[in-house]
PDB file of N, CA and C in Angstrom:
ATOM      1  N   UNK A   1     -39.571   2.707 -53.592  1.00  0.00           N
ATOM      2  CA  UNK A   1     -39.756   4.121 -53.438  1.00  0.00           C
ATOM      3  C   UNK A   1     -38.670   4.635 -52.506  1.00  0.00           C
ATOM      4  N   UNK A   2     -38.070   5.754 -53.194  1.00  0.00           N
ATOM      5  CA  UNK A   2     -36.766   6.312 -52.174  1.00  0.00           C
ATOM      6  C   UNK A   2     -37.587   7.316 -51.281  1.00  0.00           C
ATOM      7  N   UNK A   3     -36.401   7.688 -50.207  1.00  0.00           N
ATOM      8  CA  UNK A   3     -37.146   8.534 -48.901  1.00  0.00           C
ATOM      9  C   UNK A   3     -37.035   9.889 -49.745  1.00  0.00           C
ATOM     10  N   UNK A   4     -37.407  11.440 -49.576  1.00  0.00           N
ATOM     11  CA  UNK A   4     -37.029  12.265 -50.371  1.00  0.00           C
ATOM     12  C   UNK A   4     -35.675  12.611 -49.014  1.00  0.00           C
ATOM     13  N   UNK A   5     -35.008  13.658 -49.614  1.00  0.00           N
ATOM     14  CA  UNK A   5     -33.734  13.839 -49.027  1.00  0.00           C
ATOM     15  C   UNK A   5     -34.070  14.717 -47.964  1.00  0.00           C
ATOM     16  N   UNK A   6     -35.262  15.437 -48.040  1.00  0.00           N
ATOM     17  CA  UNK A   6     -36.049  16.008 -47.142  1.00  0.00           C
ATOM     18  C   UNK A   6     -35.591  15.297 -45.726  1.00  0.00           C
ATOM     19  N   UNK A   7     -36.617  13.921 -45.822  1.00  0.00           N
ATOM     20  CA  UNK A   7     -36.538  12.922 -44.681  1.00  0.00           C
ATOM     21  C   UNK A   7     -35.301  12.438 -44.122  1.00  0.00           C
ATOM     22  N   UNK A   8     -34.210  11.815 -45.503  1.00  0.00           N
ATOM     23  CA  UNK A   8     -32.880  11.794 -45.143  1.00  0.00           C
ATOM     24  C   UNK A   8     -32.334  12.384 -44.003  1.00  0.00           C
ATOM     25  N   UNK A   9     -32.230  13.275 -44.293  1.00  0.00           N
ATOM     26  CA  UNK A   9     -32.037  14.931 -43.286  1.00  0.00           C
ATOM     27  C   UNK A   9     -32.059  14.729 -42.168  1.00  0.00           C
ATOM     28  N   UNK A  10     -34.276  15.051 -41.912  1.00  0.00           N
ATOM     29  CA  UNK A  10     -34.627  14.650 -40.521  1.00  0.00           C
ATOM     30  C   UNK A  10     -34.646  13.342 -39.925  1.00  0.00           C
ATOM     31  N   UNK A  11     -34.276  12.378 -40.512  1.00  0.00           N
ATOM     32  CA  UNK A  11     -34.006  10.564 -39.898  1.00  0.00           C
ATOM     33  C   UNK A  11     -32.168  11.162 -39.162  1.00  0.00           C
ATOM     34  N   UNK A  12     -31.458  11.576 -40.286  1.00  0.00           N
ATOM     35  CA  UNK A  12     -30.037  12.012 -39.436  1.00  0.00           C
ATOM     36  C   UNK A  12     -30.372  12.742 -38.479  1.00  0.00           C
ATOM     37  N   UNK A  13     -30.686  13.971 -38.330  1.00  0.00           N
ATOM     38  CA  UNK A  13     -31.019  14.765 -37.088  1.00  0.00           C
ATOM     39  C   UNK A  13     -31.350  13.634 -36.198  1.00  0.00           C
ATOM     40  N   UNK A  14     -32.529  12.907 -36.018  1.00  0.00           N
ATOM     41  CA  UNK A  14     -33.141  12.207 -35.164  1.00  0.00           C
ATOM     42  C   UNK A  14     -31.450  11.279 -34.337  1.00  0.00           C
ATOM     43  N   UNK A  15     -30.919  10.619 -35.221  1.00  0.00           N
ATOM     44  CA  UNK A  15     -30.025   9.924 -35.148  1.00  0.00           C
ATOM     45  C   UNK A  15     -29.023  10.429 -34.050  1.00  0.00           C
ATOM     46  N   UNK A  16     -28.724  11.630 -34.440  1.00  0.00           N
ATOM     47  CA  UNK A  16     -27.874  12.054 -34.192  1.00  0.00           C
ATOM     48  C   UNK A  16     -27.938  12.844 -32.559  1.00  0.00           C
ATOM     49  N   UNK A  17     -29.519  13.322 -32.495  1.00  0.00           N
ATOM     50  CA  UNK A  17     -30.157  13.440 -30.782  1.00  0.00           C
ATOM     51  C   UNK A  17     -29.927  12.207 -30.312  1.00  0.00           C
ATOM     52  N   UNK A  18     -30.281  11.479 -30.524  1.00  0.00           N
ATOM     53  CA  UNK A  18     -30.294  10.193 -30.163  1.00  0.00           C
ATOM     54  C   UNK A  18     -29.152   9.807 -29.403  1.00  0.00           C
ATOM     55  N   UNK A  19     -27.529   9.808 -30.329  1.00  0.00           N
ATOM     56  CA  UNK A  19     -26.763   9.757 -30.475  1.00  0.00           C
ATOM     57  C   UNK A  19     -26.149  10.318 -29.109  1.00  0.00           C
ATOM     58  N   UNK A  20     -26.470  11.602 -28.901  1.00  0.00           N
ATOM     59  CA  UNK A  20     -26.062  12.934 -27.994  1.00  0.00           C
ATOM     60  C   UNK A  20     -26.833  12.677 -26.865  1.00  0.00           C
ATOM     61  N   UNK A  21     -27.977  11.791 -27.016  1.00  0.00           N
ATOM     62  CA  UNK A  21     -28.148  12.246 -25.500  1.00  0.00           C
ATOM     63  C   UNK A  21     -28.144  10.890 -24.609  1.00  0.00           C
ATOM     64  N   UNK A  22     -27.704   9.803 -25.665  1.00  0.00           N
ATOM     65  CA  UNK A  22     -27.037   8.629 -24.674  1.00  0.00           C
ATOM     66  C   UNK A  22     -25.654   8.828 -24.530  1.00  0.00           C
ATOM     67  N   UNK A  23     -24.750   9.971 -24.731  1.00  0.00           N
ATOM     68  CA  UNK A  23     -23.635  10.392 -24.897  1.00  0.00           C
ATOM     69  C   UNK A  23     -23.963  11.179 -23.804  1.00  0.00           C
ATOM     70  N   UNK A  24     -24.655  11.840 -23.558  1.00  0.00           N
ATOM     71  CA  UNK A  24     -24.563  12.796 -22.559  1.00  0.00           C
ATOM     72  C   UNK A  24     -25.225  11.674 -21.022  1.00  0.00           C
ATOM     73  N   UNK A  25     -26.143  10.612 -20.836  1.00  0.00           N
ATOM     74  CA  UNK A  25     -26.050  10.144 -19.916  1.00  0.00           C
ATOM     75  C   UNK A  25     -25.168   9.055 -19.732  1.00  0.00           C
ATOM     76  N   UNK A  26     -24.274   8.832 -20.653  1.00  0.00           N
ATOM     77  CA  UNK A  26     -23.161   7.956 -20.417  1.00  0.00           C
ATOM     78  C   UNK A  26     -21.717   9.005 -19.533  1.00  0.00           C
ATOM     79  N   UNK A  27     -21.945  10.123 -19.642  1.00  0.00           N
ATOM     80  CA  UNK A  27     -20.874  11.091 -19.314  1.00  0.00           C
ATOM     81  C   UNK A  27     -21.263  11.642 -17.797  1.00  0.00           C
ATOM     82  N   UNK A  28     -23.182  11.625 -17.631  1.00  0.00           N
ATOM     83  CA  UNK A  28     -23.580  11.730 -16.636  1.00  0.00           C
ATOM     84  C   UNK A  28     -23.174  10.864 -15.827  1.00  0.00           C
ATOM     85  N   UNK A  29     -23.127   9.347 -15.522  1.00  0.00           N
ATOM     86  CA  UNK A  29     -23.285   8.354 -15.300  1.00  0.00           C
ATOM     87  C   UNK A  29     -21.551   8.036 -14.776  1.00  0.00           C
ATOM     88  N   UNK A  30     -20.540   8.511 -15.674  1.00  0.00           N
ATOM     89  CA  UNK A  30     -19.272   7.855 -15.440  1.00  0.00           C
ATOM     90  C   UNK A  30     -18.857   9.439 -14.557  1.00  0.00           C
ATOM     91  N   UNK A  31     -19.610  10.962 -14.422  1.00  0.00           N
ATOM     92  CA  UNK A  31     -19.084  11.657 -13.526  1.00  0.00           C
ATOM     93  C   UNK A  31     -19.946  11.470 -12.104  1.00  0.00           C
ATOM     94  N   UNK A  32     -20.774  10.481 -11.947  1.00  0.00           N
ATOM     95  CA  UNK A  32     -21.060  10.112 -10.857  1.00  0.00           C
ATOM     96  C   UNK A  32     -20.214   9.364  -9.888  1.00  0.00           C
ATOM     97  N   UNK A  33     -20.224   8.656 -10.967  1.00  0.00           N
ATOM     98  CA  UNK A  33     -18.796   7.243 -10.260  1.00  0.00           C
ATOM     99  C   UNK A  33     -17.600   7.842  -9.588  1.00  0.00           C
ATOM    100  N   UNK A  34     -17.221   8.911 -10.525  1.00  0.00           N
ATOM    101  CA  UNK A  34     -15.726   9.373 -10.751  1.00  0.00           C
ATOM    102  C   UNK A  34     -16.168  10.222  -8.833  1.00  0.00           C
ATOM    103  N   UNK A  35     -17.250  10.853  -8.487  1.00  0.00           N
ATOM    104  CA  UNK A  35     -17.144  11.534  -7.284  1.00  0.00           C
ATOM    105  C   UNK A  35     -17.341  10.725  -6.180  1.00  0.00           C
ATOM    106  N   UNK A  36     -17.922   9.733  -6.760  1.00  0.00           N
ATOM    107  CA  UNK A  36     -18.088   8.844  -5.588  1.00  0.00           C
ATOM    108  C   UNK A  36     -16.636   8.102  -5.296  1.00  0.00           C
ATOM    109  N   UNK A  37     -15.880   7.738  -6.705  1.00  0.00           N
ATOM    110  CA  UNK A  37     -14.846   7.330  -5.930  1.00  0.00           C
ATOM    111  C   UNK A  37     -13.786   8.165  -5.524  1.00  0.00           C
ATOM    112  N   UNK A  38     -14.030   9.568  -5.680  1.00  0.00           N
ATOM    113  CA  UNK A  38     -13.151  10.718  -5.016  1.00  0.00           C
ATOM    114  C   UNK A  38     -13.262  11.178  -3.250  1.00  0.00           C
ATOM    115  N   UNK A  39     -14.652  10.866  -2.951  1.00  0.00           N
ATOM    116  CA  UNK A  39     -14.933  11.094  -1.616  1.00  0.00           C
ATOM    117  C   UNK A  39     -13.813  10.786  -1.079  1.00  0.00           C
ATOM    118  N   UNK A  40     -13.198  11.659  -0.210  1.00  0.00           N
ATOM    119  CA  UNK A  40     -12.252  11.101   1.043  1.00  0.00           C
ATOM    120  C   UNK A  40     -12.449  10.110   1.897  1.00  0.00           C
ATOM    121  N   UNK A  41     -13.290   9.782   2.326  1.00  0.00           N
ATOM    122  CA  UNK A  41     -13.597   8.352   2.607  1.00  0.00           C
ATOM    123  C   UNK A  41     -13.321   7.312   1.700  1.00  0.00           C
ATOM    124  N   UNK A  42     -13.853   7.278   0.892  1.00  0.00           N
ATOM    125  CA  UNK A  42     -13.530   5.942  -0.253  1.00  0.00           C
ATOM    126  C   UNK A  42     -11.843   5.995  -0.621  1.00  0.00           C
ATOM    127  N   UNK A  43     -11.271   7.474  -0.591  1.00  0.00           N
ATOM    128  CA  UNK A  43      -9.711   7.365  -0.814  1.00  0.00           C
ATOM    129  C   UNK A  43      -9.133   6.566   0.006  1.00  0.00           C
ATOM    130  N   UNK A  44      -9.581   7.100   1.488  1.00  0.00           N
ATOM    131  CA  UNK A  44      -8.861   6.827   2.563  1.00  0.00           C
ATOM    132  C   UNK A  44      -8.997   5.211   2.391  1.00  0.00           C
ATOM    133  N   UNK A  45     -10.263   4.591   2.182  1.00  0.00           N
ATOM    134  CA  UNK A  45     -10.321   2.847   2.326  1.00  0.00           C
ATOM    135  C   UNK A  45      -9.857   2.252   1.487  1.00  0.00           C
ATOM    136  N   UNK A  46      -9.723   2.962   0.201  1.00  0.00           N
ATOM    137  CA  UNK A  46      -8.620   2.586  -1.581  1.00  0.00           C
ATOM    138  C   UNK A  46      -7.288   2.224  -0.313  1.00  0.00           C
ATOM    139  N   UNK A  47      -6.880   3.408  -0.010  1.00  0.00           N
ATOM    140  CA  UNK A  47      -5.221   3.679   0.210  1.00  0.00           C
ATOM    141  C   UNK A  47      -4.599   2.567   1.078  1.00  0.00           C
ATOM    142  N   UNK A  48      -6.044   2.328   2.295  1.00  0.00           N
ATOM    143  CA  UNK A  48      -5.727   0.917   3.188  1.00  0.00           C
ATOM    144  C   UNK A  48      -5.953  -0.042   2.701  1.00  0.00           C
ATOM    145  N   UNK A  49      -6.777  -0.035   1.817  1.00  0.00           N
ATOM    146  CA  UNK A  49      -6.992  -1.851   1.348  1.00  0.00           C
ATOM    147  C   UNK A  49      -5.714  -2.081   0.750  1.00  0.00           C
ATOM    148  N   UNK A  50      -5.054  -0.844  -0.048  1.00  0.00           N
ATOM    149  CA  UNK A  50      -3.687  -1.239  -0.536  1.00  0.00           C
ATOM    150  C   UNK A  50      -2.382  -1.598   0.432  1.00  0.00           C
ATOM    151  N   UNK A  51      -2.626  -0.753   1.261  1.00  0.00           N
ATOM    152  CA  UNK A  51      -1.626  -0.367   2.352  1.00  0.00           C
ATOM    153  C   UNK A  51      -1.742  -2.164   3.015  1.00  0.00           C
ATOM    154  N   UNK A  52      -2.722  -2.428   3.257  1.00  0.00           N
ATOM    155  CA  UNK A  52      -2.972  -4.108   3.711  1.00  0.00           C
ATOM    156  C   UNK A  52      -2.366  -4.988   2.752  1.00  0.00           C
ATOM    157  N   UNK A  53      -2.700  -4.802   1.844  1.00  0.00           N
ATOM    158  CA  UNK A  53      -2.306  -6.225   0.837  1.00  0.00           C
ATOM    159  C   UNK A  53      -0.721  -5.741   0.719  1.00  0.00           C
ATOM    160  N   UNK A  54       0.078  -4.924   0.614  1.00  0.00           N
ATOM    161  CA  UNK A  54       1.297  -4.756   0.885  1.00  0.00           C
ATOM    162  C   UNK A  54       2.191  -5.212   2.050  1.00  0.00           C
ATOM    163  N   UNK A  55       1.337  -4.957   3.030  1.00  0.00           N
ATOM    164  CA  UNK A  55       2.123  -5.236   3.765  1.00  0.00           C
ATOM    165  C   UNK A  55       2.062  -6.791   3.984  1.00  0.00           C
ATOM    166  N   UNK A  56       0.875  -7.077   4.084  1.00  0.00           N
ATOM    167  CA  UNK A  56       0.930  -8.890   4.016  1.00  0.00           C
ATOM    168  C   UNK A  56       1.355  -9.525   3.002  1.00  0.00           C
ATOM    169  N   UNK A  57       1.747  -9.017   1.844  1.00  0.00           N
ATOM    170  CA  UNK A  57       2.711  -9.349   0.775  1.00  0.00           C
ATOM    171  C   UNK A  57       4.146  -9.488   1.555  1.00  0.00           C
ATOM    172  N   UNK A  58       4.829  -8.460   1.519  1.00  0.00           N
ATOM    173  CA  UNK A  58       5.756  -8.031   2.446  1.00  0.00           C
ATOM    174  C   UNK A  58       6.202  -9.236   3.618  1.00  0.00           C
ATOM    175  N   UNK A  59       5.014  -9.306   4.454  1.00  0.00           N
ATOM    176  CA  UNK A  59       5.052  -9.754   5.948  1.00  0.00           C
ATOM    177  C   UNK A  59       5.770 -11.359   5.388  1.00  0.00           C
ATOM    178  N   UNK A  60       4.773 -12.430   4.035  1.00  0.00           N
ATOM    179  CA  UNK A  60       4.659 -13.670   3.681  1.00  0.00           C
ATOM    180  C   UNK A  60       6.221 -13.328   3.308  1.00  0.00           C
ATOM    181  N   UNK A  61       6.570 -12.894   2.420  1.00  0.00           N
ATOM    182  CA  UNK A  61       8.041 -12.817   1.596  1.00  0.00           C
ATOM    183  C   UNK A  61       8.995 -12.684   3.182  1.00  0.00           C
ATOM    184  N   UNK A  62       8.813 -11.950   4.043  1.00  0.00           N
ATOM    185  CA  UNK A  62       9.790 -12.278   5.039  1.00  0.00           C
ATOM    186  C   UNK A  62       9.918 -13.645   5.788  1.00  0.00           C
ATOM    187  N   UNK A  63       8.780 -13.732   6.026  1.00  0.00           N
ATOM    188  CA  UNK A  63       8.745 -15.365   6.586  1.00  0.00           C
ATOM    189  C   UNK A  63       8.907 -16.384   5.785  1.00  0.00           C
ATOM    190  N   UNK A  64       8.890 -15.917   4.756  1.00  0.00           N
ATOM    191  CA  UNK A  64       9.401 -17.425   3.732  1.00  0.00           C
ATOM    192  C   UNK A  64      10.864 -17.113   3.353  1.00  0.00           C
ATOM    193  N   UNK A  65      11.333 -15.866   3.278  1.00  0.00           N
ATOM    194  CA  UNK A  65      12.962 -15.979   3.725  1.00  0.00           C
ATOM    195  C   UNK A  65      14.016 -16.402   5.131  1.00  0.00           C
ATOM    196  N   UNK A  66      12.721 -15.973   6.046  1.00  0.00           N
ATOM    197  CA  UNK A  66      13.265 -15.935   7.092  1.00  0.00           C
ATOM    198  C   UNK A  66      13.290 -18.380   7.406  1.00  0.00           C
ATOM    199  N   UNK A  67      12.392 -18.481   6.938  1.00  0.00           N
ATOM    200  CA  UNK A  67      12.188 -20.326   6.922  1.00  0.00           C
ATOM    201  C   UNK A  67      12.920 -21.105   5.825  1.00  0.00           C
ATOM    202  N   UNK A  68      13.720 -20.113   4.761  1.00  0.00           N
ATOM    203  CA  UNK A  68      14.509 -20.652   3.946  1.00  0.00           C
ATOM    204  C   UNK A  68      15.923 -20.798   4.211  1.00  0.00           C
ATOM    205  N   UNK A  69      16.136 -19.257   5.102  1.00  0.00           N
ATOM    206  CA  UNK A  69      17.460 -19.379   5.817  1.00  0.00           C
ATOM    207  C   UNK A  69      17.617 -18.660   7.575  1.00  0.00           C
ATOM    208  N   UNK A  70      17.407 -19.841   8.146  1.00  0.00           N
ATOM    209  CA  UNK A  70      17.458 -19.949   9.476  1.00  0.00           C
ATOM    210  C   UNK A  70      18.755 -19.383   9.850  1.00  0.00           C
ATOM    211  N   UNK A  71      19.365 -19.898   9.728  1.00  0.00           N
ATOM    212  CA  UNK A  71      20.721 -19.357  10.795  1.00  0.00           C
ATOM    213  C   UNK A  71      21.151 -18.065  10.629  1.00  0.00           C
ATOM    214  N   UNK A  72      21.088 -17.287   9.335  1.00  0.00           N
ATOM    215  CA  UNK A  72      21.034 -16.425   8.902  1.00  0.00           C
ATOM    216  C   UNK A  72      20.204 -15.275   9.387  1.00  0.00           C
ATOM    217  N   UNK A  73      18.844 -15.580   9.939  1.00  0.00           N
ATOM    218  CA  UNK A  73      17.840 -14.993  10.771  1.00  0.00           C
ATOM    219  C   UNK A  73      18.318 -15.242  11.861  1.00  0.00           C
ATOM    220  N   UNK A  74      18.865 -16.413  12.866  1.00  0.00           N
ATOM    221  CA  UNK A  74      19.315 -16.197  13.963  1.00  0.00           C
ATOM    222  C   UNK A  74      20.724 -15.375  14.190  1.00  0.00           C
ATOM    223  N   UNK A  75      21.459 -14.785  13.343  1.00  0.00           N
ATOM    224  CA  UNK A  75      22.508 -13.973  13.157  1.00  0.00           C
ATOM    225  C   UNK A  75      21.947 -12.736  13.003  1.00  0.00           C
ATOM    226  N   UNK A  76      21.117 -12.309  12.595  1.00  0.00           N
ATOM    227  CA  UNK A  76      21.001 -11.315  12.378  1.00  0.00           C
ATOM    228  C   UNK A  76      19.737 -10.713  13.719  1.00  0.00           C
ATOM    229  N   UNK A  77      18.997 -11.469  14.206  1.00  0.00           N
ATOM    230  CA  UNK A  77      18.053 -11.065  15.334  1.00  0.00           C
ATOM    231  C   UNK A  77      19.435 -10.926  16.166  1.00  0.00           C
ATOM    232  N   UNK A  78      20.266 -11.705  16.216  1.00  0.00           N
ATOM    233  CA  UNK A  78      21.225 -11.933  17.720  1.00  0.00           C
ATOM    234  C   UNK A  78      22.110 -10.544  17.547  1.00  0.00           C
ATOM    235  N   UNK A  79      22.267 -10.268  16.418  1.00  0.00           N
ATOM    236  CA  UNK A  79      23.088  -8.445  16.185  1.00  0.00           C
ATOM    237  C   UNK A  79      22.181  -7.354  16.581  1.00  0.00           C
ATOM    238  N   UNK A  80      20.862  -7.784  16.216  1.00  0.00           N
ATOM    239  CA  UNK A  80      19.956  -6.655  16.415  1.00  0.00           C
ATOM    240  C   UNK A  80      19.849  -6.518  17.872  1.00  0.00           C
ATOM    241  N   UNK A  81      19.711  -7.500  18.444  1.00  0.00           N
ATOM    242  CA  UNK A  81      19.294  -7.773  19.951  1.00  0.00           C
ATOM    243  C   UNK A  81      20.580  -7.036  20.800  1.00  0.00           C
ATOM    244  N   UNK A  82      21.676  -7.308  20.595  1.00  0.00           N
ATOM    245  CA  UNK A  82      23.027  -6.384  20.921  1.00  0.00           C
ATOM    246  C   UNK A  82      23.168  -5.221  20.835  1.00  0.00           C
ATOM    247  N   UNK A  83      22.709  -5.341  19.410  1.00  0.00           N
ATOM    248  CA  UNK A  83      22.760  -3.281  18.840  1.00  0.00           C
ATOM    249  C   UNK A  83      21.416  -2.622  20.117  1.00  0.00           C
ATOM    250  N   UNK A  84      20.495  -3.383  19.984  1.00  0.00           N
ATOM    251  CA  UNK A  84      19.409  -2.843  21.137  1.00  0.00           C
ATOM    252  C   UNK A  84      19.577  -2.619  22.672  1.00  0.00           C
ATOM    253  N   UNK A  85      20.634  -3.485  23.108  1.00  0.00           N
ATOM    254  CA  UNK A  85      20.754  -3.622  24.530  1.00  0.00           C
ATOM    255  C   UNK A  85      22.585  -3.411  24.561  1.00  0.00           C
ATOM    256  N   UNK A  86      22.761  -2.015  23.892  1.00  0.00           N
ATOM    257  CA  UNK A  86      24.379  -1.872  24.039  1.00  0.00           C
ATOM    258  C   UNK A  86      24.262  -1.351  25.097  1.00  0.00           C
ATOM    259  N   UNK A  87      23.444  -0.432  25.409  1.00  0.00           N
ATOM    260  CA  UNK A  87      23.518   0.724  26.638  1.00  0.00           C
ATOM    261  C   UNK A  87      23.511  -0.197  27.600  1.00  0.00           C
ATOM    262  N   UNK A  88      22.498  -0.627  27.828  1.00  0.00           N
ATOM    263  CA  UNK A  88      22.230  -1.953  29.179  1.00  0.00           C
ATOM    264  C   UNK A  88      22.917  -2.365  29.279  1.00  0.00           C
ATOM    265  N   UNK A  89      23.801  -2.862  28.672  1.00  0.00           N
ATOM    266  CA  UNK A  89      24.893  -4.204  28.713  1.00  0.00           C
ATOM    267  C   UNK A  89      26.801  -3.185  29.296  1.00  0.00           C
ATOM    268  N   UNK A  90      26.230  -2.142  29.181  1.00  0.00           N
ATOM    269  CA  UNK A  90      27.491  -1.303  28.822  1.00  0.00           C
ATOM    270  C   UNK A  90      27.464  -1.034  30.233  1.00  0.00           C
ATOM    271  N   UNK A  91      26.064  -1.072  31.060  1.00  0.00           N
ATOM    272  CA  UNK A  91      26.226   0.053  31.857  1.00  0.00           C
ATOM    273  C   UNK A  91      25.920  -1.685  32.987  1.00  0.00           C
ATOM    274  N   UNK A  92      25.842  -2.272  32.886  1.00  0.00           N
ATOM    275  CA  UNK A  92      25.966  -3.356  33.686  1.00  0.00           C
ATOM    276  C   UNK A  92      27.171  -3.867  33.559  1.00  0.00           C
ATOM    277  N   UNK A  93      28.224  -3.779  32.602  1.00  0.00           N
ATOM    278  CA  UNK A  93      29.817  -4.418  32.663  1.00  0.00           C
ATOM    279  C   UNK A  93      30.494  -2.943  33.460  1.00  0.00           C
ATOM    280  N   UNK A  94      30.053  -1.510  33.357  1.00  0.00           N
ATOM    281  CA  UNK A  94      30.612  -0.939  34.287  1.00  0.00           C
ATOM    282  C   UNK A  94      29.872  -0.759  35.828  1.00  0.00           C
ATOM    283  N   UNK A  95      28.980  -1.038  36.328  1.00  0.00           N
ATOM    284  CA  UNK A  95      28.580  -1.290  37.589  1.00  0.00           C
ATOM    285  C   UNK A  95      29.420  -2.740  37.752  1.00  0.00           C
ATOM    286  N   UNK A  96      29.437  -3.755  37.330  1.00  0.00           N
ATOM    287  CA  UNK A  96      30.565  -4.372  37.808  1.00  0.00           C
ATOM    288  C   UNK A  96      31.409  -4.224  38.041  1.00  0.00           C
ATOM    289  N   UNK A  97      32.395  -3.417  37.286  1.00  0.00           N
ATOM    290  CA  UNK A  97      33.709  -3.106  37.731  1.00  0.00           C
ATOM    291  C   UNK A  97      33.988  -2.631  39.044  1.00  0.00           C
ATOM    292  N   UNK A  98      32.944  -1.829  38.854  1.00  0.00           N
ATOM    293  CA  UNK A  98      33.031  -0.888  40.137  1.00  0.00           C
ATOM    294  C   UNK A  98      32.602  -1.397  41.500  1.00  0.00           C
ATOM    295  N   UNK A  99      32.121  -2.169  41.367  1.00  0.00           N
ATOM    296  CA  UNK A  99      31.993  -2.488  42.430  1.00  0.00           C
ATOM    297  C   UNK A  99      32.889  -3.908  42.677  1.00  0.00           C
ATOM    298  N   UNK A 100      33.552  -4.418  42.080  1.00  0.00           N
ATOM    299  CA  UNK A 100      34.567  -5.365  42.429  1.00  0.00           C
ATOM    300  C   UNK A 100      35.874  -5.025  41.442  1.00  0.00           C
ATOM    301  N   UNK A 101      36.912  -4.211  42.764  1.00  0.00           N
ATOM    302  CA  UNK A 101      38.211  -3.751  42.304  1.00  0.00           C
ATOM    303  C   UNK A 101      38.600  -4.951  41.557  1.00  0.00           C
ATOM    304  N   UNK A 102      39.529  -4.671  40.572  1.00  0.00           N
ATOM    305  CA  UNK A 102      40.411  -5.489  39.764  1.00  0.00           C
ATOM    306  C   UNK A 102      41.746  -5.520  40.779  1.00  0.00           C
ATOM    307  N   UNK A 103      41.657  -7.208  40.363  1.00  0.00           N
ATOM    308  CA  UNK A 103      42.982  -7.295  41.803  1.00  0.00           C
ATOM    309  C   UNK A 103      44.114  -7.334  40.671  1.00  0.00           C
ATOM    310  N   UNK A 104      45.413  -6.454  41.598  1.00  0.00           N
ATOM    311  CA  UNK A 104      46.633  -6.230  40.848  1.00  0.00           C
ATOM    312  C   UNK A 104      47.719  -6.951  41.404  1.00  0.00           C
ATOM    313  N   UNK A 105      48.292  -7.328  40.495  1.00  0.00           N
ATOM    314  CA  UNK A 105      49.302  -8.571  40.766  1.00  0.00           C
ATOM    315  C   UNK A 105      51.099  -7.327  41.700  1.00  0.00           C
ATOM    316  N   UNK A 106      51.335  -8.033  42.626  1.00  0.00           N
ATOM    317  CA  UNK A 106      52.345  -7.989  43.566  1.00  0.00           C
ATOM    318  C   UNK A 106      53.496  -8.424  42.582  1.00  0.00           C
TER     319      UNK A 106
END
């Protein structure tokens, strides 16, 4: 025995609520999430958890260059350390001078 097309009909309708309103709490459901993970708080702890794993990415890759080539790291701290202490160093080779004349040859 077939359904009459009557029923057809209302079985689709049914279907189709059905359809719409696990569609509509699936849409409920994913704009919950979506605000919760918008809160400024949750940004702010997204942005650092990233901001962390970067930089300790970062930090490992230097120290495993810096342990692959040593002398190379001691050349380059020993420039930095100069470039840092030009003033100091500048102003301690002229307080020396000055205070012990340069003797001039007769």
């Amino acid at each position: 025995m077939t359904m009459p097309k009557h029923n057809d009909e209302i079985v689709s309708l049914r279907d189709r609520a059905i359809k719409r309103d696990l569609a509509r709490e699936n849409l409920q459901g994913h704009a919950a999430e979506t605000r919760e993970r918008l809160k400024p708080s949750n940004l702010v702890a997204e942005a650092r958890s990233k901001a962390v794993g970067r930089v300790r990415s970062a930090g490992n890759s230097a120290i495993n260059g810096m342990r692959a080539h040593p002398g190379i790291t001691a050349t380059v701290a020993a420039t930095a350390t100069l470039i840092a202490m030009r003033k100091p160093i500048a102003k301690l080779i002229a307080n020396h001078r000055q205070s012990k004349p340069e003797e001039t040859e007769e």
